[in-house]
N, C-alpha and C. Protein backbone atom coordinates (compact mmCIF):
# COMPACT_ATOMS: atom_id res chain seq x y z
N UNK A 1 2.88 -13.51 9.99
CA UNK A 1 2.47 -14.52 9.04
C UNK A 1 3.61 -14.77 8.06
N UNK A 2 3.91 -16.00 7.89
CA UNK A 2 4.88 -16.24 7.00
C UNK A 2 4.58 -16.50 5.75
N UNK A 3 5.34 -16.76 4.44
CA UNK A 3 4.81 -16.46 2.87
C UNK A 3 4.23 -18.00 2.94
N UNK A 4 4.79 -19.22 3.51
CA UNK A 4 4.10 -20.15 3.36
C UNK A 4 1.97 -20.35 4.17
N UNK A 5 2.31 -19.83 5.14
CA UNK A 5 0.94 -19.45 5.68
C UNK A 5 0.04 -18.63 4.57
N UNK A 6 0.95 -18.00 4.28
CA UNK A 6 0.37 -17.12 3.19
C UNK A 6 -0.14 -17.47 1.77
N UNK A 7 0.43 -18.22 1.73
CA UNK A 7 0.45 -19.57 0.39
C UNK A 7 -1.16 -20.36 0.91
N UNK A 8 -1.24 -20.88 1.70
CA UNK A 8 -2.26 -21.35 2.64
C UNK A 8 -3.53 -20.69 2.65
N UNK A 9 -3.27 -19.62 3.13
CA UNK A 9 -5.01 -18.54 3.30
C UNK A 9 -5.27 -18.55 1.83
N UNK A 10 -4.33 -18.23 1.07
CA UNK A 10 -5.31 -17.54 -0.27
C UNK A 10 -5.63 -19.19 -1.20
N UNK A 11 -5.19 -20.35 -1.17
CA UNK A 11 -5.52 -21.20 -1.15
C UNK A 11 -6.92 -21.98 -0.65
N UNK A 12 -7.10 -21.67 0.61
CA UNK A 12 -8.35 -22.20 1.06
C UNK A 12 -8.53 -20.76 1.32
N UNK A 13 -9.07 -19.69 0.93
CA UNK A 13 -9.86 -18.82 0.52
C UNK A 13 -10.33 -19.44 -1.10
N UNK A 14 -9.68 -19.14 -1.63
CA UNK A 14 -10.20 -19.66 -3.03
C UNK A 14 -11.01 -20.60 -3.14
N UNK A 15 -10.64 -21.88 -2.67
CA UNK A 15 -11.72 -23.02 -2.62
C UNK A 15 -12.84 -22.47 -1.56
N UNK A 16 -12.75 -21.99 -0.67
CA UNK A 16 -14.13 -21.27 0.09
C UNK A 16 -15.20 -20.85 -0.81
N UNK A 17 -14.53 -19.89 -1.20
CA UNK A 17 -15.48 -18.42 -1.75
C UNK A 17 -15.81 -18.84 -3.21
N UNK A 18 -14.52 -19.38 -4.09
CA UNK A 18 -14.97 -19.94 -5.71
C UNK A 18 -14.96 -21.29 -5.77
N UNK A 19 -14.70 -22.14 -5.11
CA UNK A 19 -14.84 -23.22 -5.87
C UNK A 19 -14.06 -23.57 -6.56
N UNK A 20 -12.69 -23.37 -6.81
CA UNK A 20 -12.02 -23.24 -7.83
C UNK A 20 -10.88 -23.01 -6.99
N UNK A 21 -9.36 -23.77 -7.32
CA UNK A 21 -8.27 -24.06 -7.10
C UNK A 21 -7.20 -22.50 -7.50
N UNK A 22 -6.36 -22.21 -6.24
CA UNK A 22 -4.95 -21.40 -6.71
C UNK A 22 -4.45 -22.24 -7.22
N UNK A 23 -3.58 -22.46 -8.05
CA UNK A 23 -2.26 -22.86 -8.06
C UNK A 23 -1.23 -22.14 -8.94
N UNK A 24 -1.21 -21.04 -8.19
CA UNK A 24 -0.04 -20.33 -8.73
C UNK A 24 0.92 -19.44 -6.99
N UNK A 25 1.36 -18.93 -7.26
CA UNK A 25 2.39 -18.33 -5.79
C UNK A 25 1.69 -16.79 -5.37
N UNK A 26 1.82 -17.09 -3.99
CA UNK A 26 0.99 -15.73 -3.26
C UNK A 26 2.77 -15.24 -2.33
N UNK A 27 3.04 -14.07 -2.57
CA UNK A 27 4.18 -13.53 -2.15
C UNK A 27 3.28 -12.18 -1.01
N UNK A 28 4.29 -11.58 -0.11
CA UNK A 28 4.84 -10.48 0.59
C UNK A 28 5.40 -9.76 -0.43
N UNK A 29 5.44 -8.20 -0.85
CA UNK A 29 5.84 -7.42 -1.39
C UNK A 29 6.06 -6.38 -0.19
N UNK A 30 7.10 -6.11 0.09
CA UNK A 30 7.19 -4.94 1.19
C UNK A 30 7.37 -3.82 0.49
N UNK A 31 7.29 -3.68 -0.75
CA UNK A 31 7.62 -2.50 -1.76
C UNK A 31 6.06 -1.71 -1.83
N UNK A 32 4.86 -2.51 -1.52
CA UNK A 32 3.36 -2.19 -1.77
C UNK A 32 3.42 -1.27 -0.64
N UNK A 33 2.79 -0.06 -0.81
CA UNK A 33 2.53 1.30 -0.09
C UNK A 33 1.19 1.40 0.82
N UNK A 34 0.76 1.86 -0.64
CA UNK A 34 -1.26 1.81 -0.62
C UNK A 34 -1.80 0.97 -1.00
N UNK A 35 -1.25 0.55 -1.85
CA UNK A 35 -2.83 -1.13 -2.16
C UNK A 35 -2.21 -2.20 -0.93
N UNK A 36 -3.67 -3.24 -1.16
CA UNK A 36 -3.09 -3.56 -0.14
C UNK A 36 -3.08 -5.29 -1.11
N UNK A 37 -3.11 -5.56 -2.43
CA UNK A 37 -2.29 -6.50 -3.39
C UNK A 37 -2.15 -6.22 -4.90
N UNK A 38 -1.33 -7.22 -5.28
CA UNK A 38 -1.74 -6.68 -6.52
C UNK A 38 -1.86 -8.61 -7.25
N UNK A 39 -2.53 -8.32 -8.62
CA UNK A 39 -2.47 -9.57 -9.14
C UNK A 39 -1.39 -9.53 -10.94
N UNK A 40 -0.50 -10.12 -10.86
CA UNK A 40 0.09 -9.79 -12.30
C UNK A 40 -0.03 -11.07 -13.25
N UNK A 41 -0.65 -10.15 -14.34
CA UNK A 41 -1.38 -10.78 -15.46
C UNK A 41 0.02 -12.19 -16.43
N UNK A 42 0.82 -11.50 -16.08
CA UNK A 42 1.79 -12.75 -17.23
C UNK A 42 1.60 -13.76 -16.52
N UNK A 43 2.20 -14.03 -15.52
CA UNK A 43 2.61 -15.12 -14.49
C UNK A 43 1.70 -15.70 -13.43
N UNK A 44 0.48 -14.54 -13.37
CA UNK A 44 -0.29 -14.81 -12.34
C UNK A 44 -0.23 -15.00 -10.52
N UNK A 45 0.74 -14.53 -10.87
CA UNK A 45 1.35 -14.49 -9.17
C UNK A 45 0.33 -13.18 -8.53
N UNK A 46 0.15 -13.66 -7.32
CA UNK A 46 -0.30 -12.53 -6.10
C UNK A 46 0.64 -12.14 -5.11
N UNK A 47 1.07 -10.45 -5.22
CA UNK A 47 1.76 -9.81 -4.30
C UNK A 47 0.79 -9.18 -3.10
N UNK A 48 1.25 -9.31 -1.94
CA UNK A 48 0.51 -8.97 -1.30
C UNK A 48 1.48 -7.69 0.16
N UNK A 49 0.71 -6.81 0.48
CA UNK A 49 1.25 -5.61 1.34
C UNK A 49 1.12 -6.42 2.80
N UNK A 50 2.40 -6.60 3.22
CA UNK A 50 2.67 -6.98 4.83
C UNK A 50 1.86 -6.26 5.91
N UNK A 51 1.75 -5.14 5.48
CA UNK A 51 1.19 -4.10 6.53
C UNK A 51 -0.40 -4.36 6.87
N UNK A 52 -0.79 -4.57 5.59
CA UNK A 52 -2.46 -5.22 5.82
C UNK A 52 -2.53 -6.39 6.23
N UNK A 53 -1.76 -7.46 6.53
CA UNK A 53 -1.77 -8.90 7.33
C UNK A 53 -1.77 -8.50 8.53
N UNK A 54 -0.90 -7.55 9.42
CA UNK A 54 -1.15 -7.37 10.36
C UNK A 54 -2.09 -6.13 10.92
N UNK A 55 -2.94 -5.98 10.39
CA UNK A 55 -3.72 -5.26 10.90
C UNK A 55 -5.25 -6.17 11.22
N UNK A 56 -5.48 -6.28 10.55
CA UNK A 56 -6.99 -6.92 10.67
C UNK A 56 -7.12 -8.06 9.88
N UNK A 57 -7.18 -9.42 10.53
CA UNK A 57 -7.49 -11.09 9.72
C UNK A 57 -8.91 -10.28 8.53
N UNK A 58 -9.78 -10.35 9.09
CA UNK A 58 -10.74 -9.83 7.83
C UNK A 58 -10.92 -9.28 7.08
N UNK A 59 -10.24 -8.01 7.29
CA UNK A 59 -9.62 -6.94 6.34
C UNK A 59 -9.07 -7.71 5.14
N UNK A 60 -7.82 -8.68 5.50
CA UNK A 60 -6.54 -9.20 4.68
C UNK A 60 -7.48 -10.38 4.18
N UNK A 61 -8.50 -11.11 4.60
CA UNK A 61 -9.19 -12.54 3.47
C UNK A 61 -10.23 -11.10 2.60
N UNK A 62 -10.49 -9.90 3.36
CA UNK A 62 -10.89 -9.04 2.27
C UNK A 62 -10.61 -8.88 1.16
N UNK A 63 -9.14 -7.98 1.39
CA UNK A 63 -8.07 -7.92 0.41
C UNK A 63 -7.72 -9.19 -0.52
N UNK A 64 -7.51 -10.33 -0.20
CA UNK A 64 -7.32 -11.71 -0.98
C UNK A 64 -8.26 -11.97 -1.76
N UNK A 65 -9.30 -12.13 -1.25
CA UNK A 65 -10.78 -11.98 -1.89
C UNK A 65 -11.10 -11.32 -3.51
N UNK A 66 -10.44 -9.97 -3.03
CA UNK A 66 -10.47 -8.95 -4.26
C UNK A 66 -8.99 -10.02 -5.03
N UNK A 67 -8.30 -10.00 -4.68
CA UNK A 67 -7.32 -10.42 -5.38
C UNK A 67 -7.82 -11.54 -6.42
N UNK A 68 -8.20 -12.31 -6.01
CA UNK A 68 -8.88 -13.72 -6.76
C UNK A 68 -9.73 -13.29 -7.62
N UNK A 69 -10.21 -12.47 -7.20
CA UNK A 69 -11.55 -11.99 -8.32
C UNK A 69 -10.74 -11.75 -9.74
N UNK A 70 -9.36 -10.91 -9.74
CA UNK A 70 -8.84 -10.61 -10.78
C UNK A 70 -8.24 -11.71 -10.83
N UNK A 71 -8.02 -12.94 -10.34
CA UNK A 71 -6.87 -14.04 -10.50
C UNK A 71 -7.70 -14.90 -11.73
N UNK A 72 -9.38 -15.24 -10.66
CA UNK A 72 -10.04 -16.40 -11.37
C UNK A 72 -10.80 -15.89 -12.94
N UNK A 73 -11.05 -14.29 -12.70
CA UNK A 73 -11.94 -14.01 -13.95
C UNK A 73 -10.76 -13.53 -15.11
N UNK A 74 -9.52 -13.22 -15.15
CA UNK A 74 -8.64 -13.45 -15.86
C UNK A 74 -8.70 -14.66 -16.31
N UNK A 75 -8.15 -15.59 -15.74
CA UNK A 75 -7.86 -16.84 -16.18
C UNK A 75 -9.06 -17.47 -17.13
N UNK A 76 -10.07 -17.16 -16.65
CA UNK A 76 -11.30 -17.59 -17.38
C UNK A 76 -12.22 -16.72 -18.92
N UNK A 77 -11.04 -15.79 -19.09
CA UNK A 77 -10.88 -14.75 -20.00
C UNK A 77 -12.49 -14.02 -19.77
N UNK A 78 -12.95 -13.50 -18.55
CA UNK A 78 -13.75 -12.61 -18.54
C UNK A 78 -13.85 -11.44 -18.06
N UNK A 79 -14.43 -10.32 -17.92
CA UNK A 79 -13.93 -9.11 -17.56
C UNK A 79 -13.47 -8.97 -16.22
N UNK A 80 -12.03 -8.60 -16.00
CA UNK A 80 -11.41 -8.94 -14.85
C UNK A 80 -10.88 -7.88 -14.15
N UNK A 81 -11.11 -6.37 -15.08
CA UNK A 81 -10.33 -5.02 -14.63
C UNK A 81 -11.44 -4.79 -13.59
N UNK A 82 -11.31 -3.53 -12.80
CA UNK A 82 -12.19 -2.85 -11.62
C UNK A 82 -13.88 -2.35 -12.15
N UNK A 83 -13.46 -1.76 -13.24
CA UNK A 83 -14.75 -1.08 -14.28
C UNK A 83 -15.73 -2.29 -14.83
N UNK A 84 -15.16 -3.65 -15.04
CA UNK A 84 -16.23 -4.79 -15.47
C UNK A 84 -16.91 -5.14 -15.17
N UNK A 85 -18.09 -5.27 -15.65
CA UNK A 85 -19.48 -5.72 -14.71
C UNK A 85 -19.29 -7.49 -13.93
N UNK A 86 -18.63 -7.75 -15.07
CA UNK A 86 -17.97 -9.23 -14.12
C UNK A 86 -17.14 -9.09 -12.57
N UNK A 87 -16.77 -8.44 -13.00
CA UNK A 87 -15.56 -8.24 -11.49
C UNK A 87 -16.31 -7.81 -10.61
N UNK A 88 -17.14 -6.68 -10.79
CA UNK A 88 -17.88 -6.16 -9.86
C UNK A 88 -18.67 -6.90 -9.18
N UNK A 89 -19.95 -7.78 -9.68
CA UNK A 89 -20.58 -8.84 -9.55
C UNK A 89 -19.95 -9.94 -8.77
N UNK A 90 -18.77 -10.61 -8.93
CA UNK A 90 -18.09 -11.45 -8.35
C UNK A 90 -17.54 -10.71 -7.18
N UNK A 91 -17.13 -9.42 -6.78
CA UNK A 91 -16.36 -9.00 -6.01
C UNK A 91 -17.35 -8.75 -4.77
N UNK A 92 -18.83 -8.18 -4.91
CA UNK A 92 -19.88 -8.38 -4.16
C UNK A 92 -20.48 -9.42 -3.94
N UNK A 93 -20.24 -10.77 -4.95
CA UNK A 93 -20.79 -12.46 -4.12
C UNK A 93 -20.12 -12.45 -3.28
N UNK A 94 -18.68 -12.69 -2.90
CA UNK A 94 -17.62 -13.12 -2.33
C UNK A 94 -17.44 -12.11 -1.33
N UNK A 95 -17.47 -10.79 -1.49
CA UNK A 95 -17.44 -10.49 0.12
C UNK A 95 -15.84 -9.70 -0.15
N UNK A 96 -15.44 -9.33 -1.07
CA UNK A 96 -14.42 -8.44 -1.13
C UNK A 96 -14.42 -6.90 -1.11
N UNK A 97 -13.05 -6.37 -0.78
CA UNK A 97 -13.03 -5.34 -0.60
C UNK A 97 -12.73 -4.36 -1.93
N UNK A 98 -13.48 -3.08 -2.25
CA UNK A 98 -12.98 -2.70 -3.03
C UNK A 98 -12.10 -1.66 -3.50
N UNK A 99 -11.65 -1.03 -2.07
CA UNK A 99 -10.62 -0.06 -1.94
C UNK A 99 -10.16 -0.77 -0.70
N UNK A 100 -8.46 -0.68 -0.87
CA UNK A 100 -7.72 -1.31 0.25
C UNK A 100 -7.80 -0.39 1.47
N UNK A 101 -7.71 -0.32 2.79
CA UNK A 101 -7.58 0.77 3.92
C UNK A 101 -6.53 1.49 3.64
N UNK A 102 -6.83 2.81 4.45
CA UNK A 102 -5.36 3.51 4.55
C UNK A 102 -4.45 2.84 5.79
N UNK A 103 -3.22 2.96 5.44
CA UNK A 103 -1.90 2.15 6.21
C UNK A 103 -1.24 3.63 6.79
N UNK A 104 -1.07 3.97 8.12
CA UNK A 104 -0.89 4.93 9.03
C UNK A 104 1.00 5.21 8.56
N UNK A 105 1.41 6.10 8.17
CA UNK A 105 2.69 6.38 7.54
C UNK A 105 3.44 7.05 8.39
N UNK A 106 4.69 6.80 8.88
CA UNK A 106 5.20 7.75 9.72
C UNK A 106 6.12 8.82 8.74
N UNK A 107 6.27 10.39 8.82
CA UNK A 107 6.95 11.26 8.33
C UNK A 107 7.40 11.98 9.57
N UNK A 108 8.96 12.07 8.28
CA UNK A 108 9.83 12.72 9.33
C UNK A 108 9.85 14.26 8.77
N UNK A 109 9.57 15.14 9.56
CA UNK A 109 9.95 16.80 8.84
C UNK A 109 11.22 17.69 9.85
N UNK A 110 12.45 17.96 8.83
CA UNK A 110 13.38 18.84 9.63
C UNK A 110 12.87 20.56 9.32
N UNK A 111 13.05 21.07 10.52
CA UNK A 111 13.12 22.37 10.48
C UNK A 111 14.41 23.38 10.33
N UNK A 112 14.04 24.10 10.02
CA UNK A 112 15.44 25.00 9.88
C UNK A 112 14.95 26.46 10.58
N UNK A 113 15.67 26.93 10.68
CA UNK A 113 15.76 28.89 11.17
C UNK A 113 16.36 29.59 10.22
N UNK A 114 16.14 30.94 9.61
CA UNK A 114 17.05 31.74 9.77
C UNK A 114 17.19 32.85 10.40
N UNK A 115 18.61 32.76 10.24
CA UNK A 115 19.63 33.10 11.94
C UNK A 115 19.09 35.48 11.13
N UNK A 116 18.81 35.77 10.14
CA UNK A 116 18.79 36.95 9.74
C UNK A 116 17.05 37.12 9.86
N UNK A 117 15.78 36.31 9.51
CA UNK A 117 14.86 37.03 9.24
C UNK A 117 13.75 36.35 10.37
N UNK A 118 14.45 35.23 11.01
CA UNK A 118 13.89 34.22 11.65
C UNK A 118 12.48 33.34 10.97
N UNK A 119 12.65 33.47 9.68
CA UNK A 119 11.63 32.81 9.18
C UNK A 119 12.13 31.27 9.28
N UNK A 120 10.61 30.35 9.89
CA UNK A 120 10.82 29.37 9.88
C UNK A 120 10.51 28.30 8.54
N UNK A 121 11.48 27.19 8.22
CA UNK A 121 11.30 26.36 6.98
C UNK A 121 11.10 24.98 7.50
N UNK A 122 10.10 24.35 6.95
CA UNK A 122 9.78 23.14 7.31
C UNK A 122 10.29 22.05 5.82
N UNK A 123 11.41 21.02 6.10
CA UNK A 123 11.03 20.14 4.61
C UNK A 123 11.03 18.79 5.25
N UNK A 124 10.92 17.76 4.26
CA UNK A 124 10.97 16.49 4.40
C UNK A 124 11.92 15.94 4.36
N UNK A 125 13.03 16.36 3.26
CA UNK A 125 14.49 15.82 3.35
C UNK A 125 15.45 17.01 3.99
N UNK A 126 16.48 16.56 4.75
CA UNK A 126 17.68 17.39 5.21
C UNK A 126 18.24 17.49 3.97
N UNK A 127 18.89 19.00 4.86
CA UNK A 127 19.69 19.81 3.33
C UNK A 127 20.69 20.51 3.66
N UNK A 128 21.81 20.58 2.94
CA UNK A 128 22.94 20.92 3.77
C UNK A 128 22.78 22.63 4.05
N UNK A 129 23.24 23.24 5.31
CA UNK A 129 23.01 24.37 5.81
C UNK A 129 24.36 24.76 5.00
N UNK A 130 25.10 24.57 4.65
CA UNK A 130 26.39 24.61 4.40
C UNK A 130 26.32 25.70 2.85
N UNK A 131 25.61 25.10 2.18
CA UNK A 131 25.23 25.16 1.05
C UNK A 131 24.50 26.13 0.34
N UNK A 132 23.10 25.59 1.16
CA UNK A 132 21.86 26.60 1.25
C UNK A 132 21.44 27.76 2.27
N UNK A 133 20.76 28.85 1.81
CA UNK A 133 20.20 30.26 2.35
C UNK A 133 19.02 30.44 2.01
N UNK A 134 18.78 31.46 3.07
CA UNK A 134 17.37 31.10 3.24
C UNK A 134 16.90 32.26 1.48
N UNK A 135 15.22 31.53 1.69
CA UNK A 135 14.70 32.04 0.52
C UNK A 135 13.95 33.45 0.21
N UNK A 136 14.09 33.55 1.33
CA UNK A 136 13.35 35.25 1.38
C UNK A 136 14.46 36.12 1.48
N UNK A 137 15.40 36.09 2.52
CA UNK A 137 16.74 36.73 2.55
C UNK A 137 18.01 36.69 1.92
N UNK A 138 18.19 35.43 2.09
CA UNK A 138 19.65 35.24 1.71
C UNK A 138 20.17 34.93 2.45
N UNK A 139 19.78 34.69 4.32
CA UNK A 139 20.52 35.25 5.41
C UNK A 139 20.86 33.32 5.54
N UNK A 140 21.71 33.10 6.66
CA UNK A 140 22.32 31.86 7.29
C UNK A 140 21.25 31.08 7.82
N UNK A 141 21.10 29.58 6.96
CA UNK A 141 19.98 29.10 7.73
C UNK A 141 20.90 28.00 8.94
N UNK A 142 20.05 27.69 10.20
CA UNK A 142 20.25 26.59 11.43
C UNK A 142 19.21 25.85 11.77
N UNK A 143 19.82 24.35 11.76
CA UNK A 143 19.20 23.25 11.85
C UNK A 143 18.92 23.42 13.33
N UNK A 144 17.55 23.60 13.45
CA UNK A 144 16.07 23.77 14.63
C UNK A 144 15.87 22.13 15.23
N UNK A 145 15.13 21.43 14.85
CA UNK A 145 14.59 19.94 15.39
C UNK A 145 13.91 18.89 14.13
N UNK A 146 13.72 18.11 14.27
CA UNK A 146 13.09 17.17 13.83
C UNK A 146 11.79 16.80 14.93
N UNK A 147 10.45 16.36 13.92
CA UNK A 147 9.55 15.86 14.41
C UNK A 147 8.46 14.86 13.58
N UNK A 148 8.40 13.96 14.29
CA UNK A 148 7.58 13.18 13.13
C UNK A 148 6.15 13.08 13.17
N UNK A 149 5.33 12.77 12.47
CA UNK A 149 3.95 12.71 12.44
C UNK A 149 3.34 11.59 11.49
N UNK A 150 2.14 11.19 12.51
CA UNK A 150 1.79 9.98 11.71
C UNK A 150 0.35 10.42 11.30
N UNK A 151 0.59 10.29 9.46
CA UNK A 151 -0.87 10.10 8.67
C UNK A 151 -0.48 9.07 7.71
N UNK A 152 -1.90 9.26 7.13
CA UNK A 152 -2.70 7.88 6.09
C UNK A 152 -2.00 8.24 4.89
N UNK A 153 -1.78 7.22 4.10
CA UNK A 153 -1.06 7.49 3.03
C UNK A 153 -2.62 7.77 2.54
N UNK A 154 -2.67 8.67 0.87
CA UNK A 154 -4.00 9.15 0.20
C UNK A 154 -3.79 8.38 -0.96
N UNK A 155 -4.78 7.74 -1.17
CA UNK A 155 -4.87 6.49 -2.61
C UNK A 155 -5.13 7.67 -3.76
């Protein structure tokens, strides 16, 4: 989906569900992790997480959905945070979501040895063997394998 398509859905989402016109800019944020948008209060722009467009069309007019809720009840100076009985109310007419899904994360973990106690070390970032010894001994650590594993990022 491209940002102009994207410009598009949350557009005629809005007139769908409120009645009531975007006209402000709906962006791609590839920087978004776990949520799956956000809405910012100065400018009013909607960032939105790439990763939830391609997963599920309903999911993502989900996600938009919620988005508007904070777009239109801002703008209309009424309670627009998560905790407001306004938001809440509007977020259940409309059919939004109120926690984004988890987005499947790939991690990489290097192993190490050491060559004196054979205790094995698992981390996330490489580290120079050069440098570092192991933590129980002292003894010479050696770079073992890499393996990756895929989980949910935790909101």
């Amino acid at each position: 989906m491209t940002e102009e398509e994207l410009q598009q859905l949350v557009e005629t989402t809005s007139w769908e569900f409120f009645g009531k016109p975007f006209v402000h800019q709906a962006l791609f944020n590839t920087r978004l992790r776990t949520t799956g948008g956000r809405y910012h209060l100065k400018d009013h722009h909607l960032d939105f997480n790439p990763k939830m467009a391609v997963r599920n069309y309903e999911t993502f007019v989900a996600i938009i959905k919620h988005e508007l809720c904070h777009y239109h009840l801002h703008l209309e100076n009424k309670g627009y945070r998560h905790k407001d009985t306004d938001f809440k109310e509007l977020l259940t007419k409309t059919g939004g979501l109120r926690y984004a899904p988890d987005v499947q994360v790939k991690r990489r973990f290097h192993v190490y040895k050491c060559q004196h106690c054979q205790m094995s070390i698992t981390r996330q970032k490489r580290m120079n063997t050069q440098r570092f010894v192991c933590g129980k001994c002292g003894g010479k650590l050696l770079y073992e394998r890499t393996y990756t594993e895929n989980k949910a990022n935790e909101s």
